[in-house]
Each structure stands twice: as C-alpha cells, then as structure tokens.
N, C-alpha and C. Protein backbone atom coordinates (compact mmCIF):
# COMPACT_ATOMS: atom_id res chain seq x y z
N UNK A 1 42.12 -19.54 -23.26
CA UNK A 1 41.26 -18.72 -24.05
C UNK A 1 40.60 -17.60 -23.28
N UNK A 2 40.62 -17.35 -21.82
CA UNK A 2 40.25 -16.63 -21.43
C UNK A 2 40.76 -15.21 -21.12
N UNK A 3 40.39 -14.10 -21.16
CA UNK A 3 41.40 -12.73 -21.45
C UNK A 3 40.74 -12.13 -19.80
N UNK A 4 41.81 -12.03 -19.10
CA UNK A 4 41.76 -11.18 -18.03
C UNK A 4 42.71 -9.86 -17.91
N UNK A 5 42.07 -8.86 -17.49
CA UNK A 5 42.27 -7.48 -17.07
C UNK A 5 43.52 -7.31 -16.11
N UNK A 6 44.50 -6.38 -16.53
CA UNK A 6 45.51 -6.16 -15.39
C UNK A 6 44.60 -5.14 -14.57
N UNK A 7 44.82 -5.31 -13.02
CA UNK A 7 43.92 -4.99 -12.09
C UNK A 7 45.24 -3.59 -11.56
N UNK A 8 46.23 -4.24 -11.45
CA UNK A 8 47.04 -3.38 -10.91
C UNK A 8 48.50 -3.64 -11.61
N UNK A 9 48.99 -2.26 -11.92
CA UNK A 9 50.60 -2.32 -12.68
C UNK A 9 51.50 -2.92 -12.07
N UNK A 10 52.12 -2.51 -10.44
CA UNK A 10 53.43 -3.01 -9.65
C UNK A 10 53.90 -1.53 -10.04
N UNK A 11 55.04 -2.08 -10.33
CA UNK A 11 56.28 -1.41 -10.45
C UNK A 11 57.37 -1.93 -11.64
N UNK A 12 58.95 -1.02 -11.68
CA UNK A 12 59.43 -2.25 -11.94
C UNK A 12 61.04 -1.09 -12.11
N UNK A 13 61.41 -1.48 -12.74
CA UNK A 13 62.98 -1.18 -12.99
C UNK A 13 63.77 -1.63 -14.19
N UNK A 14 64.66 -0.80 -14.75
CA UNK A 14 65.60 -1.59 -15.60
C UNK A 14 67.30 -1.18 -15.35
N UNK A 15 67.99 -2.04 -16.03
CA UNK A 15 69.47 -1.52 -16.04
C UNK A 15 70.17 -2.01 -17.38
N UNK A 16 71.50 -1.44 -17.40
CA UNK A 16 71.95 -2.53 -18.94
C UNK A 16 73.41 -1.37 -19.05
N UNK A 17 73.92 -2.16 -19.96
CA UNK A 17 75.35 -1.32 -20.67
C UNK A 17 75.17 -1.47 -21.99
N UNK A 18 75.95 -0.71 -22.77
CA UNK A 18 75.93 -0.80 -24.47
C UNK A 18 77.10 -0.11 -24.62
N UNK A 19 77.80 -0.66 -26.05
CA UNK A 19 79.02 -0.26 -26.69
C UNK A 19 78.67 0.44 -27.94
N UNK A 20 78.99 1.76 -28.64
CA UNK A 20 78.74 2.26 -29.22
C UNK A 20 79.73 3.13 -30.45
N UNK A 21 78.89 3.77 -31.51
CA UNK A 21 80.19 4.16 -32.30
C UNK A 21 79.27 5.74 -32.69
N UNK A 22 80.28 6.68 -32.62
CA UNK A 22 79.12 7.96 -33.11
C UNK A 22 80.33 8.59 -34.61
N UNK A 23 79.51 8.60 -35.49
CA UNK A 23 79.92 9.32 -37.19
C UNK A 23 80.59 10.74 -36.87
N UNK A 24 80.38 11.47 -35.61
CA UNK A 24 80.42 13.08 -36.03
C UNK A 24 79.64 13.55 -36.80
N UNK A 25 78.77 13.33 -37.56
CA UNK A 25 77.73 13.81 -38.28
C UNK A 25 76.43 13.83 -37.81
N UNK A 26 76.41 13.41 -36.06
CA UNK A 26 74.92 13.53 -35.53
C UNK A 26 74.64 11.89 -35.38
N UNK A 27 74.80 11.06 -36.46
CA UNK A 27 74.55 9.91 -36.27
C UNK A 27 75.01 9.40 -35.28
N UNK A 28 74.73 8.26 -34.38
CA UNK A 28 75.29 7.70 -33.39
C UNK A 28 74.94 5.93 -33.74
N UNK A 29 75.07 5.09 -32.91
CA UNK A 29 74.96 3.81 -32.89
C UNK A 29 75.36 2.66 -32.21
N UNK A 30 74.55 1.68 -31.54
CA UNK A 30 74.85 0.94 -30.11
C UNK A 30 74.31 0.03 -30.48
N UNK A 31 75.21 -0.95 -29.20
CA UNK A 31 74.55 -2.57 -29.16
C UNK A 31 73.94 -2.08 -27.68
N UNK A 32 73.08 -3.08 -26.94
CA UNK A 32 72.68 -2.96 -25.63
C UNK A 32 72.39 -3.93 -25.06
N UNK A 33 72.40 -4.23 -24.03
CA UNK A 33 71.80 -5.25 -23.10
C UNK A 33 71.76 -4.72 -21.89
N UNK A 34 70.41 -4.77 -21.74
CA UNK A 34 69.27 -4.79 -20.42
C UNK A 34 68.77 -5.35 -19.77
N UNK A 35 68.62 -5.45 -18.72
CA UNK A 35 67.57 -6.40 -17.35
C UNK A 35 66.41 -5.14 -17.29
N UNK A 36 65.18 -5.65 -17.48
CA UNK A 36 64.05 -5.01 -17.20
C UNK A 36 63.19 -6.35 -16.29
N UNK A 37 62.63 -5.30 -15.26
CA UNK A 37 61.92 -6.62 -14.22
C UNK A 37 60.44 -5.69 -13.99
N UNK A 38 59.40 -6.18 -14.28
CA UNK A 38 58.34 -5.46 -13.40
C UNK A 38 57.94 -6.69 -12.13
N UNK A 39 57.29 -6.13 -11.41
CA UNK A 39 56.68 -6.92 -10.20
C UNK A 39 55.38 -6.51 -9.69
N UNK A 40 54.58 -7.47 -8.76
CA UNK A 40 53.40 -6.81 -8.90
C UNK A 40 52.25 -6.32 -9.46
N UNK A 41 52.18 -7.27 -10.71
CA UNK A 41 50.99 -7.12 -11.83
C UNK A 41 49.87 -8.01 -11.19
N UNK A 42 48.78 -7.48 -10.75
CA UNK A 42 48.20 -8.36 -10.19
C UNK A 42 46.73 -8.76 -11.39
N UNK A 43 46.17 -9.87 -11.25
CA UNK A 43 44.99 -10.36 -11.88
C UNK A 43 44.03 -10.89 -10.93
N UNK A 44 42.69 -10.62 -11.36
CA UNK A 44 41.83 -11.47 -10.21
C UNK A 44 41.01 -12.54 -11.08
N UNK A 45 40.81 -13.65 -10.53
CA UNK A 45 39.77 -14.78 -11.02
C UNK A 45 38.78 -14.71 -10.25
N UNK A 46 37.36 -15.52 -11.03
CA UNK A 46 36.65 -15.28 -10.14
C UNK A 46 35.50 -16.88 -10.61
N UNK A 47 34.92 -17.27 -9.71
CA UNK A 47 34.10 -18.20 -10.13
C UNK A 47 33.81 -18.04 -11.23
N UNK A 48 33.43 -19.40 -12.38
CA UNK A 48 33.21 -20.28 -12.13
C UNK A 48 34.87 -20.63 -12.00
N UNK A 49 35.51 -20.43 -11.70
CA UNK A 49 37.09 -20.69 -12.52
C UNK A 49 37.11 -21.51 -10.86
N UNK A 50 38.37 -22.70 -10.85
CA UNK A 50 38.10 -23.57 -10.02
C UNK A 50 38.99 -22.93 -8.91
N UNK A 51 39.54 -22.28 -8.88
CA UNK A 51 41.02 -21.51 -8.23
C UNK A 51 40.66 -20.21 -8.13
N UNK A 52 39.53 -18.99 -7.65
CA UNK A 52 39.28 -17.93 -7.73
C UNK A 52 40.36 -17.38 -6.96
N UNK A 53 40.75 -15.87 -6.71
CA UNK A 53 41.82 -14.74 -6.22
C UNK A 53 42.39 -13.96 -6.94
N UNK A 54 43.12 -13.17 -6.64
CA UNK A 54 43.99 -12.77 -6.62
C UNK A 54 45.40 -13.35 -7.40
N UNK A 55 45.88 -13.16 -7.93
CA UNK A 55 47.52 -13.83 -8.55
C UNK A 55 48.20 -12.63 -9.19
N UNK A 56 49.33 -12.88 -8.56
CA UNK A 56 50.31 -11.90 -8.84
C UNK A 56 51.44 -12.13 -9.80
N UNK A 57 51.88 -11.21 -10.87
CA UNK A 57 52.18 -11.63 -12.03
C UNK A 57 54.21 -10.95 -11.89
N UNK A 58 55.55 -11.50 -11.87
CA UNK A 58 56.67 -10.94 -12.02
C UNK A 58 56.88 -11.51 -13.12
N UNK A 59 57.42 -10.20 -14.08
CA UNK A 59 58.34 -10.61 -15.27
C UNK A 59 59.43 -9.89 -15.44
N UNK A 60 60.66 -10.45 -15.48
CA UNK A 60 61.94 -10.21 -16.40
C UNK A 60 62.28 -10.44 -17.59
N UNK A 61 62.81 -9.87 -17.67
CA UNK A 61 63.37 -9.70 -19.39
C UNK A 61 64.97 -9.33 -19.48
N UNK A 62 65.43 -9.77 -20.21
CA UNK A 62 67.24 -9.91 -20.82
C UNK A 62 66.70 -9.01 -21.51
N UNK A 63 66.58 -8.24 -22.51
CA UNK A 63 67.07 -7.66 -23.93
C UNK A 63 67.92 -7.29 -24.93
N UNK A 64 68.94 -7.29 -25.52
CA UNK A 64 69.29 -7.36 -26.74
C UNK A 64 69.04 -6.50 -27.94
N UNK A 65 69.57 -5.37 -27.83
CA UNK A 65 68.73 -4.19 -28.87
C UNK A 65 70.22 -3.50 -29.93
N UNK A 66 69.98 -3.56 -31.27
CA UNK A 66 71.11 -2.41 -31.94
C UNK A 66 70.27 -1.44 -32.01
N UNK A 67 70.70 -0.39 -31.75
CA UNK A 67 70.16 1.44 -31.94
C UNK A 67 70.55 1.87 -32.73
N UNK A 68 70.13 3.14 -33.16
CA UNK A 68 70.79 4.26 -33.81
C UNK A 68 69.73 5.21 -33.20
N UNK A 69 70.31 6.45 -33.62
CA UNK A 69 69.88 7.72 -32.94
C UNK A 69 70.60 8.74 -33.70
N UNK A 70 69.70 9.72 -33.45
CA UNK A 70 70.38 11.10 -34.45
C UNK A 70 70.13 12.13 -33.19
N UNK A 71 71.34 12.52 -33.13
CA UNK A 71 72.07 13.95 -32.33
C UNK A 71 71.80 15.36 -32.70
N UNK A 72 71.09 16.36 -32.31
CA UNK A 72 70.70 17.44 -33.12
C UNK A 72 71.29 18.48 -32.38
N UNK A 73 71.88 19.94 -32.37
CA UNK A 73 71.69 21.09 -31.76
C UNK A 73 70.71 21.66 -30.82
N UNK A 74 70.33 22.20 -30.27
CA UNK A 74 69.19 23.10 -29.57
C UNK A 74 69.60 24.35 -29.80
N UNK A 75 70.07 24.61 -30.70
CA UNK A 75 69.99 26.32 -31.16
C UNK A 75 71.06 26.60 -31.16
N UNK A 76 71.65 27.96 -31.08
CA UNK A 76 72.54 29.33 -30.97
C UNK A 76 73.57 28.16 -29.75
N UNK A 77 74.56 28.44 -29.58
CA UNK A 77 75.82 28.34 -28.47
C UNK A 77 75.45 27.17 -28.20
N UNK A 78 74.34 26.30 -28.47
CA UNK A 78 73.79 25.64 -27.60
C UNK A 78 74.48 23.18 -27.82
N UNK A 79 75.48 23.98 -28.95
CA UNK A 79 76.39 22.76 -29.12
C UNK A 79 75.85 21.84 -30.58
N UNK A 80 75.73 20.46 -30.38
CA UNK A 80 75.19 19.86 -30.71
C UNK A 80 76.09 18.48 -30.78
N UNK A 81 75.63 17.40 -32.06
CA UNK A 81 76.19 16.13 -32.12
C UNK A 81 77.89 16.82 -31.90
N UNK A 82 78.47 15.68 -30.83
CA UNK A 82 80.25 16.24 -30.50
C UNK A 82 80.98 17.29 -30.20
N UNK A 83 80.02 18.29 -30.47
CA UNK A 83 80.32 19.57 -30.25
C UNK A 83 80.44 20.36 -29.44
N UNK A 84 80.18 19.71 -28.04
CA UNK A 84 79.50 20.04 -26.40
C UNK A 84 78.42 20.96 -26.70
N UNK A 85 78.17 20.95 -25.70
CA UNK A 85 76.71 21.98 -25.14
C UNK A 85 75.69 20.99 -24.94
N UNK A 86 74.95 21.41 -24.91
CA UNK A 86 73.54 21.01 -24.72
C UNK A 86 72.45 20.60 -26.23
N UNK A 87 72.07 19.12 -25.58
CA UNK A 87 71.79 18.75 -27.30
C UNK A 87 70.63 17.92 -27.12
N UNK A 88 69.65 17.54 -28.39
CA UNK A 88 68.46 16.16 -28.30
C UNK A 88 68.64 15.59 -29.24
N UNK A 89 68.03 14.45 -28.81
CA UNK A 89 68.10 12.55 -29.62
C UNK A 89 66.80 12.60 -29.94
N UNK A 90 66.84 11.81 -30.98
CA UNK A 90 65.61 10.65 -31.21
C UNK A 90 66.46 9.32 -31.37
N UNK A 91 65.85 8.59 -31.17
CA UNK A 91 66.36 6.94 -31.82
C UNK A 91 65.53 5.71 -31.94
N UNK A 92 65.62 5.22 -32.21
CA UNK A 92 65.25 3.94 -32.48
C UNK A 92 65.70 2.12 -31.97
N UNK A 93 65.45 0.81 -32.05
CA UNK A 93 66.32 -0.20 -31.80
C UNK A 93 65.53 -1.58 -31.87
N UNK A 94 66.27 -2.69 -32.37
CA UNK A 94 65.14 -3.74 -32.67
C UNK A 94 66.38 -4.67 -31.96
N UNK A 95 65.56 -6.12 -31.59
CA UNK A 95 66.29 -6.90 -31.36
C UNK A 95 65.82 -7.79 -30.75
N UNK A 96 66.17 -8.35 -29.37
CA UNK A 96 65.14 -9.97 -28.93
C UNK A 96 65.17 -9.77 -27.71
N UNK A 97 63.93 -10.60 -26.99
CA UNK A 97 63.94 -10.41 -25.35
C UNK A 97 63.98 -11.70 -24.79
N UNK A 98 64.35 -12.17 -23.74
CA UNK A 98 64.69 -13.49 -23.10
C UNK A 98 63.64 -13.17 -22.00
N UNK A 99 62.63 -13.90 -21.94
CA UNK A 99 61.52 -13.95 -21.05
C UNK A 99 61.72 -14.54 -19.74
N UNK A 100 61.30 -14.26 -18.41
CA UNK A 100 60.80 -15.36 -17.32
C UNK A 100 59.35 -14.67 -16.91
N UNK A 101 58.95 -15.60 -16.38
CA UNK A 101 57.71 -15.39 -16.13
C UNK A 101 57.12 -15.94 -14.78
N UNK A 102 56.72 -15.31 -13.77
CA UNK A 102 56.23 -16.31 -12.47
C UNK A 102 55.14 -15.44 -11.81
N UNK A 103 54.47 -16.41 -10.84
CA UNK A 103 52.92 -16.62 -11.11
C UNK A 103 52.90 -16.62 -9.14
N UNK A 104 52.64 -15.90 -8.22
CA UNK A 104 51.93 -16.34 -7.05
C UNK A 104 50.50 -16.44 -7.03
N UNK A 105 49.96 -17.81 -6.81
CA UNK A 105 49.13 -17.85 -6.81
C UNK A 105 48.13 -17.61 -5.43
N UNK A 106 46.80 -18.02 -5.10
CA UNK A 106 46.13 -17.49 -4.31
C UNK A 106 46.41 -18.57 -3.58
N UNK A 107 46.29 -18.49 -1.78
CA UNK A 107 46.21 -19.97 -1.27
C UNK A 107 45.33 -20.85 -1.12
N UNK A 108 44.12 -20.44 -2.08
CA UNK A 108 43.38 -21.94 -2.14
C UNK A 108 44.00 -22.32 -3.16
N UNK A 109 45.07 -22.52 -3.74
CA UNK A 109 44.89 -23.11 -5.33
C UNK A 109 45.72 -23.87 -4.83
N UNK A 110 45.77 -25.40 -5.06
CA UNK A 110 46.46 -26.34 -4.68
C UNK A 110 47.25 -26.84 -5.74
N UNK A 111 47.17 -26.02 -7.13
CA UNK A 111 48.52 -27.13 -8.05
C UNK A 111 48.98 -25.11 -8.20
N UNK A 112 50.16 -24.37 -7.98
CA UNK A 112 50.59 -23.35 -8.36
C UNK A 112 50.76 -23.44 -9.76
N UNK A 113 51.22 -22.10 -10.16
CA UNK A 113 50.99 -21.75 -11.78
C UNK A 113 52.49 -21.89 -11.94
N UNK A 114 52.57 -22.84 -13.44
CA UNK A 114 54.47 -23.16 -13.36
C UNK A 114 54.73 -21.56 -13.85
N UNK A 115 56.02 -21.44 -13.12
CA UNK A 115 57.29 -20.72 -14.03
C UNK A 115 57.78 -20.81 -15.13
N UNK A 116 57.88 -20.13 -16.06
CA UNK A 116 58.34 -20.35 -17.72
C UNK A 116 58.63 -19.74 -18.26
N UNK A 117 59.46 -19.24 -19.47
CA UNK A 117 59.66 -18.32 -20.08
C UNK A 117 59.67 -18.39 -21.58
N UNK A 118 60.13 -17.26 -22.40
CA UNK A 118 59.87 -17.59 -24.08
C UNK A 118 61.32 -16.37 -24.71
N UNK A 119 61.45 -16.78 -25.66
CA UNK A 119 62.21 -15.93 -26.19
C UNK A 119 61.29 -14.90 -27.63
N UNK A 120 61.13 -13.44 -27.59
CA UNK A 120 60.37 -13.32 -28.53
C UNK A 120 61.47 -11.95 -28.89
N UNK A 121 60.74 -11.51 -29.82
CA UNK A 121 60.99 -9.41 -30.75
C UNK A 121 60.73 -8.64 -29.86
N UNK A 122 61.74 -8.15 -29.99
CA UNK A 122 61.60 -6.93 -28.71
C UNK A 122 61.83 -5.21 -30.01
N UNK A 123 61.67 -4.14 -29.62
CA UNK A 123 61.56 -2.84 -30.16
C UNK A 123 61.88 -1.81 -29.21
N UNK A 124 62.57 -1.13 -29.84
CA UNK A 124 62.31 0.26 -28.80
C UNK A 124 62.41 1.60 -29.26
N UNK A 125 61.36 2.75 -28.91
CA UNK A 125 61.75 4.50 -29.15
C UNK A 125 62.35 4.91 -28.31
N UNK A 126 63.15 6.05 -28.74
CA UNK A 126 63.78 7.16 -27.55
C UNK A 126 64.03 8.33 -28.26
N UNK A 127 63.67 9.23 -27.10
CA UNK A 127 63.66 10.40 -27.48
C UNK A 127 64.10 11.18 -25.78
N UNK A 128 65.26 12.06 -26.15
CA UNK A 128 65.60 12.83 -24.77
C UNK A 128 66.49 14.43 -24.95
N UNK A 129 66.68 14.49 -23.73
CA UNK A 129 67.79 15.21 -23.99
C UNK A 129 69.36 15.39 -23.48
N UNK A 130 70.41 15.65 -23.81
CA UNK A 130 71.77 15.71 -22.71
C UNK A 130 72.74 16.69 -22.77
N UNK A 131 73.62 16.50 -22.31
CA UNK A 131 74.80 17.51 -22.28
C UNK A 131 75.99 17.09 -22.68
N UNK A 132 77.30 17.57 -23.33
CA UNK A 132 77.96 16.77 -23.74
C UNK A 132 79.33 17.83 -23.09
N UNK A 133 80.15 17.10 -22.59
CA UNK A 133 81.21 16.99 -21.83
C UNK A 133 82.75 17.12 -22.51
N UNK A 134 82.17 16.77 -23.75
CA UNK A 134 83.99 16.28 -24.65
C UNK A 134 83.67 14.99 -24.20
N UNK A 135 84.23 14.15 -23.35
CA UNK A 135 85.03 12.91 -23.05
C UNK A 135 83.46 12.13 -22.16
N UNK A 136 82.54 13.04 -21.90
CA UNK A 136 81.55 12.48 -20.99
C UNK A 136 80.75 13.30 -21.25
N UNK A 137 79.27 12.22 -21.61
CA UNK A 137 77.94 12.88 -22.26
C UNK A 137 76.88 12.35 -21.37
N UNK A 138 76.00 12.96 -20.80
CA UNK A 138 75.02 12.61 -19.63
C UNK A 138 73.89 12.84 -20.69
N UNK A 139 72.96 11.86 -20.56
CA UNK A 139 71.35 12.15 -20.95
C UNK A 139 70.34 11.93 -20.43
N UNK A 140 69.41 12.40 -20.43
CA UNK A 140 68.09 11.92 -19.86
C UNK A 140 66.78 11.74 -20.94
N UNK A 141 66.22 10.97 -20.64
CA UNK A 141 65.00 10.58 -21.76
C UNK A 141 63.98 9.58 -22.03
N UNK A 142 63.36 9.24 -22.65
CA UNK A 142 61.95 8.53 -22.56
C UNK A 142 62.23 7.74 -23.84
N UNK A 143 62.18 6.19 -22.61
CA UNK A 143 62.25 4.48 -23.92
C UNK A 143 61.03 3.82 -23.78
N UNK A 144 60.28 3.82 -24.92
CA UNK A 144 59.15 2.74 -25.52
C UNK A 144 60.17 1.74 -25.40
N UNK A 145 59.66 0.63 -24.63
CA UNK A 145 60.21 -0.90 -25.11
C UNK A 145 59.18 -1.81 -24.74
N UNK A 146 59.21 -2.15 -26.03
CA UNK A 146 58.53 -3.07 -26.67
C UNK A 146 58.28 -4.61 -26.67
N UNK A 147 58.06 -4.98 -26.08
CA UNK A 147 58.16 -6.67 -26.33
C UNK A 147 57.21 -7.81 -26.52
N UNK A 148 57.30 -8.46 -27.59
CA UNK A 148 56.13 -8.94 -28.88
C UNK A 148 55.30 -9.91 -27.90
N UNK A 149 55.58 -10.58 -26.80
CA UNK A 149 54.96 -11.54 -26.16
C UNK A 149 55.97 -12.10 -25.12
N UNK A 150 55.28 -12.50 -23.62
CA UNK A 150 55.94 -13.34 -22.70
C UNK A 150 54.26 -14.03 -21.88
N UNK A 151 55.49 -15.10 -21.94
CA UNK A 151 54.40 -16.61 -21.27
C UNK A 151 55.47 -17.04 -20.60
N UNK A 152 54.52 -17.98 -20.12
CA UNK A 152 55.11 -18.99 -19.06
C UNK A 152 55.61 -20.66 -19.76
N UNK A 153 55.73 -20.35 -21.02
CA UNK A 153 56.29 -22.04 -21.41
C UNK A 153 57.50 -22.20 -20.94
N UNK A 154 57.01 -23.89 -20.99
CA UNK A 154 56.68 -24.88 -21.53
C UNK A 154 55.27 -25.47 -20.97
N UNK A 155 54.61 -24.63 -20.35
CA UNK A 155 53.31 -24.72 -19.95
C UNK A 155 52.52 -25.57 -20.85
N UNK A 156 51.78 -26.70 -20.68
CA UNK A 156 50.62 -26.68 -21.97
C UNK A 156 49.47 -25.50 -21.97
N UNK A 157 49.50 -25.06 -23.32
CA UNK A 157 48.78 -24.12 -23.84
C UNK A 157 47.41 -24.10 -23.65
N UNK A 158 47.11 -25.53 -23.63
CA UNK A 158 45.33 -26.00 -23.42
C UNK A 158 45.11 -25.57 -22.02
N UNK A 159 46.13 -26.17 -21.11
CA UNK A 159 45.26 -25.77 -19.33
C UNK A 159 45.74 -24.23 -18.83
N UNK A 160 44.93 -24.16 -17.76
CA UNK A 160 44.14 -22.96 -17.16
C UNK A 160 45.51 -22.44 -16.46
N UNK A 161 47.04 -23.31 -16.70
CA UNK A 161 48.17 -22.56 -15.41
C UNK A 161 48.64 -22.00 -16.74
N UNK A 162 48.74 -22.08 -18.23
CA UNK A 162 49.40 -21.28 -19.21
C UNK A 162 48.50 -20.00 -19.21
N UNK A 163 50.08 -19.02 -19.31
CA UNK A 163 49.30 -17.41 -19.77
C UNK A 163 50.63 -16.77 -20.37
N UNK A 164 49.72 -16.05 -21.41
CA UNK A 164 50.36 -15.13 -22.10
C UNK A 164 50.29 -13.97 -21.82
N UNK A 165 51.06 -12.46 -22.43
CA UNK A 165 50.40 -11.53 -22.44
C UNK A 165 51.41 -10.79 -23.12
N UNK A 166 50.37 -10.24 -24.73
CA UNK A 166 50.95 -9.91 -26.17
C UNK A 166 50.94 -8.37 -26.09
N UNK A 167 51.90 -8.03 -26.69
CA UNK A 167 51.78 -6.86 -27.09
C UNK A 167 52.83 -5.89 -26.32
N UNK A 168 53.36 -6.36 -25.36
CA UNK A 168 53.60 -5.37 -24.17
C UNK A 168 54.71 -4.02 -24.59
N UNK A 169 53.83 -3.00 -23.72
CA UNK A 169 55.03 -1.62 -24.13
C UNK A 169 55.26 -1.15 -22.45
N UNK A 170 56.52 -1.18 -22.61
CA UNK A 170 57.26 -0.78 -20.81
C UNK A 170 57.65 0.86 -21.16
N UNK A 171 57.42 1.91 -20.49
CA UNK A 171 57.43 3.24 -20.68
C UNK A 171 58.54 3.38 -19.25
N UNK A 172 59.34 3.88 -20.00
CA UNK A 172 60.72 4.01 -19.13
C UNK A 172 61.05 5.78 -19.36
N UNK A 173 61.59 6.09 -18.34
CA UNK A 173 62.27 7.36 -17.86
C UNK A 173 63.94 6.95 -17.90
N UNK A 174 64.95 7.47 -18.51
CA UNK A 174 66.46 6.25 -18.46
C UNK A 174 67.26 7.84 -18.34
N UNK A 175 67.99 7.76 -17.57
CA UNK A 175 69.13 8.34 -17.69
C UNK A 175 70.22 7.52 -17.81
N UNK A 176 71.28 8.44 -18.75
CA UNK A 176 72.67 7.37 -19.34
C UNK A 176 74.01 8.39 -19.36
N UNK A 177 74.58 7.58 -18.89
CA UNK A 177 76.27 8.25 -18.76
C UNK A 177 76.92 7.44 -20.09
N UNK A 178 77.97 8.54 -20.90
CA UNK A 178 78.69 7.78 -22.04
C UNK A 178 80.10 8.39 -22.16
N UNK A 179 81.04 7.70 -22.20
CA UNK A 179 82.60 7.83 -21.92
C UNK A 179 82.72 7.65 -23.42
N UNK A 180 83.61 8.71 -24.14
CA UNK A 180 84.21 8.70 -24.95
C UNK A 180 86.06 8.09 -25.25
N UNK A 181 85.90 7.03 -26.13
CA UNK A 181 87.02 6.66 -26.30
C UNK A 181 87.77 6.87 -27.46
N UNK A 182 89.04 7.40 -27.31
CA UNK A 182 89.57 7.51 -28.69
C UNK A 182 90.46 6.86 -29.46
C-alpha cells in the first residue's frame, strides 16, 4: 500500500521485427514483437520501513502489438504512400506485454525482493518520418508504448517484497528498415 517516487529513470533500450502488408492506398499494417528492457530505476526507502536504501528497479518486456498506420505525402515531388520520395506516418497498435521484473536490493536487507513477472495490455502511438526506396523504406520516429502494469508476481501482494507499477508509458526514438516483397 505504500506509493514510492521514481528517484531516478536508468536507461533502457528496445529491439523487435514485424511482418507486414501495405494496401497502396497509404494504409499499411503489422504484427510486431519487441524486447524493451529499462535498467536502473532506482527507489529509496526510508525508516520506519525495516530495510531502508536505495533499490534498484530492471524491467523487461516481450511485446506483441498489431499496427496500422497511414502513409501520407509531404507535398509537391515529395512522393508519398509507395510512391518513393520522402513521406510521414501516424499509427497506432494494441496488444500484450510479457513482464519480468527484478529488484537489487540494499545490503542491509537480509530476505532480497523476489523476481516475478505478469502478463498485462500493452498500447502504442507513432508518429515519424521516412524515405521510400521502391524495394527499401527507412524511417525514423517517435513510439508511445504503453504498458497497463508490471509486478513482481507471484509475490504475495500483502508483504513489503511485492511491487507494482501501473500505468507505464516508455517514450522511444525507433528507427526501422522495411524490405519490400512481391
């Protein structure tokens, strides 16, 4: 029941592949799967709590997302959906995240915080821009991803080594290479 403050972000990283189908009409559409890891989330406790410090928070995540996205022009010569040139997305993507969760704790704490994970709803925005090649389309752009909750179960929920933390949005920078097949 107690709500503590992230003290410090870390870092973190992602990667993934997806198979996809595009209409020619701008529409596009993908499956995906991703490894997203942050590291380095740190929390501090503090008396009365029986274990005060420092604890450092790593989470991974699997994800699982279908997309769609709409392909637009940028003007005059400037191409658009299939057309080469130079072009922007928006999109969208819902789907599920495969949690782990692990805990360094401080070295006075003599029982460590278990490892655990959860499976929850994951979401994501994107919005960028790229270039299109004919046969090879490069993009660059900015993913909201979303993910509804990760804990550490099978933890019991009642004691002080279970933690959650709801809501989470990972703000990603992604560049993506895409091979056209015919």
């Amino acid at each position: 029941g107690t709500v503590y403050d992230i003290e410090q972000y870390g870092y973190g990283y992602s990667w993934g592949a997806g198979f996809g189908y595009e209409t020619g009409t701008g529409l596009r559409f993908d499956a995906t799967l991703d490894s997203v890891e942050t590291a380095g989330l740190t929390i501090t406790k503090v008396a009365p709590d029986p274990y005060p410090g420092d604890y450092t928070l790593m989470l991974r995540s699997t994800v699982a997302l279908a997309n769609v996205y709409y392909d637009f022009g940028l003007g005059d010569g400037f191409g658009g959906y299939s057309g080469g040139g130079a072009f922007g997305y928006v999109g969208a993507g819902a789907g599920v995240a495969w949690n782990h969760a692990e805990t360094n704790s401080p070295i006075i704490a003599d029982v460590p915080v278990p490892t655990g994970g959860n499976v929850s709803a994951a979401a994501a925005v994107m919005a960028g821009v790229g270039y299109d090649m004919g046969k090879w389309v490069a993009d660059v752009g900015y993913r909201g991803l979303y993910i509804n909750q990760i804990n550490n179960a099978p933890t019991d929920e009642t004691t002080t080594s279970y933690f959650e933390t709801d809501h989470n949005w990972i703000h990603e920078v992604r560049g993506t290479v895409r091979y056209r097949f015919d």
